[in-house]
PDB file of N, CA and C in Angstrom:
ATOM      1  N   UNK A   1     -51.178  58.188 -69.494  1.00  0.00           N
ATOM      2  CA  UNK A   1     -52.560  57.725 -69.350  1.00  0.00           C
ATOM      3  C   UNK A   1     -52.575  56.233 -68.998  1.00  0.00           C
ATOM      4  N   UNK A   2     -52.045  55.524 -69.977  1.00  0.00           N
ATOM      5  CA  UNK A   2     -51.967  53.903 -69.388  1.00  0.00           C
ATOM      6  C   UNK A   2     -51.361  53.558 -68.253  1.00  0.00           C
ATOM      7  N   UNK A   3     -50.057  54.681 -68.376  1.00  0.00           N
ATOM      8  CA  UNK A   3     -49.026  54.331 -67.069  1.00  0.00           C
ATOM      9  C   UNK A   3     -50.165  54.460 -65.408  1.00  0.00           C
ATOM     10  N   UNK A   4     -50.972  55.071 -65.518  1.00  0.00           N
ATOM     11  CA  UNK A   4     -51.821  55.122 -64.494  1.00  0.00           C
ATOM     12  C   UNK A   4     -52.881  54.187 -64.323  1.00  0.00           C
ATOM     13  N   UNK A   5     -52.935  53.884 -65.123  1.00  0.00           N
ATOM     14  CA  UNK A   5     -54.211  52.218 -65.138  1.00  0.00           C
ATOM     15  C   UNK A   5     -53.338  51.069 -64.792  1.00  0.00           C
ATOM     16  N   UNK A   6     -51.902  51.194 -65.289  1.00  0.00           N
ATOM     17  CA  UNK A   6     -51.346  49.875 -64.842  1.00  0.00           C
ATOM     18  C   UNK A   6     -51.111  50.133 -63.711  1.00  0.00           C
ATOM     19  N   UNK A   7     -50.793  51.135 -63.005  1.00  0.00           N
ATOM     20  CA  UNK A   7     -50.162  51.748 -61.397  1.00  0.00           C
ATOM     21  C   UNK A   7     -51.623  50.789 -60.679  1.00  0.00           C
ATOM     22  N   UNK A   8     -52.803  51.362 -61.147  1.00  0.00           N
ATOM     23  CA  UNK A   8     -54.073  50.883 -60.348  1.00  0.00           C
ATOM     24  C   UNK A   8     -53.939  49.132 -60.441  1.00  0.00           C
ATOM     25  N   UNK A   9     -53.909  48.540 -61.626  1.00  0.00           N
ATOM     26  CA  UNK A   9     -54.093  47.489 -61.633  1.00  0.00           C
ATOM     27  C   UNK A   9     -53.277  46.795 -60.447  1.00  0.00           C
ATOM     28  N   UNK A  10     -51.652  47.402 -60.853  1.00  0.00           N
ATOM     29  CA  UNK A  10     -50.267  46.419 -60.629  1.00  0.00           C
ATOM     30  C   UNK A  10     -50.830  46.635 -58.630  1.00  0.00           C
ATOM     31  N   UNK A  11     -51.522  48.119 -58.392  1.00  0.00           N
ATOM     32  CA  UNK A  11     -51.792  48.158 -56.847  1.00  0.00           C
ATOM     33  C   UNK A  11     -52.991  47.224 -56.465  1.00  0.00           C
ATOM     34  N   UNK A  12     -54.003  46.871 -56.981  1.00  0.00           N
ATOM     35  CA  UNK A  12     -55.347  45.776 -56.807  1.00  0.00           C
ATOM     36  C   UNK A  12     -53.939  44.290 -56.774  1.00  0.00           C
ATOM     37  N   UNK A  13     -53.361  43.962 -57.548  1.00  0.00           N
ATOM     38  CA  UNK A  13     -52.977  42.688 -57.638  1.00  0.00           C
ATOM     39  C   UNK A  13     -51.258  42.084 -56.448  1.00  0.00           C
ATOM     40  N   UNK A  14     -50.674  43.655 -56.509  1.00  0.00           N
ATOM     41  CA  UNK A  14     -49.500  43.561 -55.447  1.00  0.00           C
ATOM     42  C   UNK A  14     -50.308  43.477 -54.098  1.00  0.00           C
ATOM     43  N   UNK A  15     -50.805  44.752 -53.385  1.00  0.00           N
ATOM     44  CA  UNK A  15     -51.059  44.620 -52.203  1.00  0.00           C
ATOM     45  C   UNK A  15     -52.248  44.039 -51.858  1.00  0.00           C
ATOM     46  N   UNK A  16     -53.333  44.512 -52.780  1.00  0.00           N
ATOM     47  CA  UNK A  16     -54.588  43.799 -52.539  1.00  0.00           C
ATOM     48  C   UNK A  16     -55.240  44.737 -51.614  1.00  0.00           C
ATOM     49  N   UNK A  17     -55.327  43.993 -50.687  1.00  0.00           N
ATOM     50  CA  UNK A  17     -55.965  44.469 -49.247  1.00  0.00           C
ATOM     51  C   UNK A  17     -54.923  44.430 -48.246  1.00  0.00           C
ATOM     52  N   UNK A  18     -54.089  44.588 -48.567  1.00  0.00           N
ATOM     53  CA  UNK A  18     -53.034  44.636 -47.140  1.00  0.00           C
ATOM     54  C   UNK A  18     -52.533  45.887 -46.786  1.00  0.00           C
ATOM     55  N   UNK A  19     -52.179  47.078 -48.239  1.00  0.00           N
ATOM     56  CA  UNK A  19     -51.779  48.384 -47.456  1.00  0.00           C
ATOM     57  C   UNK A  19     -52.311  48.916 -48.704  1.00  0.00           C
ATOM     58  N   UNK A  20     -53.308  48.556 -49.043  1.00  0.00           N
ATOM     59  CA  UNK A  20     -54.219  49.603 -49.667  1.00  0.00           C
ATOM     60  C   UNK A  20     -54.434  50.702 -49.368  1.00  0.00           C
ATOM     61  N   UNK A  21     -54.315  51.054 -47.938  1.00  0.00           N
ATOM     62  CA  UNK A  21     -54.459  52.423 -47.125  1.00  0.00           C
ATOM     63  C   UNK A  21     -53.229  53.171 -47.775  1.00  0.00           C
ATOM     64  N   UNK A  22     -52.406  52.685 -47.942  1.00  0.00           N
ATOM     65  CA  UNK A  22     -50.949  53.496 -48.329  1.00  0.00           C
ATOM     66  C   UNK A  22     -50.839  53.769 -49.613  1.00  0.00           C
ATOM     67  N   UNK A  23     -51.126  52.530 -50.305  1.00  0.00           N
ATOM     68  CA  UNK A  23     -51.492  52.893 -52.088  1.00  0.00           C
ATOM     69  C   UNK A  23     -52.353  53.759 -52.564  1.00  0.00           C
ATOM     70  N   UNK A  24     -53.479  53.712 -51.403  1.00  0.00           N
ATOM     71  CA  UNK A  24     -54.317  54.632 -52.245  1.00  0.00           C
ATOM     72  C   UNK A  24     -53.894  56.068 -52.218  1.00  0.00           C
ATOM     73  N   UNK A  25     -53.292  56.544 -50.967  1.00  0.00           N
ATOM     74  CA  UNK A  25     -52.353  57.660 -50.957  1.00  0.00           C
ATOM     75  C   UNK A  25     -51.808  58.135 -52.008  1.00  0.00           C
ATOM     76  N   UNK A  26     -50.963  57.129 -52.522  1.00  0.00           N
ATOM     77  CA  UNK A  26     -50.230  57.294 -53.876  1.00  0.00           C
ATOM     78  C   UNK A  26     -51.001  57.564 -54.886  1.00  0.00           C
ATOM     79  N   UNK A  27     -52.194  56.480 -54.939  1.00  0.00           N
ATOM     80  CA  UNK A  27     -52.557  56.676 -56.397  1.00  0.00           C
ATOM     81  C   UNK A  27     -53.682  57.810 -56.338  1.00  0.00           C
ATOM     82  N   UNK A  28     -53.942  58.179 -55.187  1.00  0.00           N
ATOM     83  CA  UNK A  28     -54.722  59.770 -55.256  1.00  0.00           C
ATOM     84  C   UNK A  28     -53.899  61.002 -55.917  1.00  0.00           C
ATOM     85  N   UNK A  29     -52.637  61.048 -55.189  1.00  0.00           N
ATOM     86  CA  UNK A  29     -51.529  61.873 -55.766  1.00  0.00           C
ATOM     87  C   UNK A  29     -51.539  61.401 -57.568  1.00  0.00           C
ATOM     88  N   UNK A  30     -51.887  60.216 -58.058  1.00  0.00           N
ATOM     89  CA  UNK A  30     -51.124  60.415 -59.339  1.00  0.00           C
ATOM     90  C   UNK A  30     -52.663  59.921 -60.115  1.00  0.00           C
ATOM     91  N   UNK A  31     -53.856  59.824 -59.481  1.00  0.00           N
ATOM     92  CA  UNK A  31     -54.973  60.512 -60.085  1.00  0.00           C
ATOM     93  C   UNK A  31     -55.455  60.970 -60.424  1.00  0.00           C
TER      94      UNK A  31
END
């Protein structure tokens, strides 16, 4: 459960706006 809030966070603060398109991929899969 947390491990997935930090995935979201650690993805808002690593990529930001740069390949958000690709993260969000991921974090749909682990949504």
């Amino acid at each position: 459960m947390n491990s997935v809030f930090e995935i979201k966070i650690l993805h808002q603060y690593w990529l930001g706006d740069r390949e958000s398109d690709l993260c969000s991929r991921l974090l749909q899969k682990y949504c």
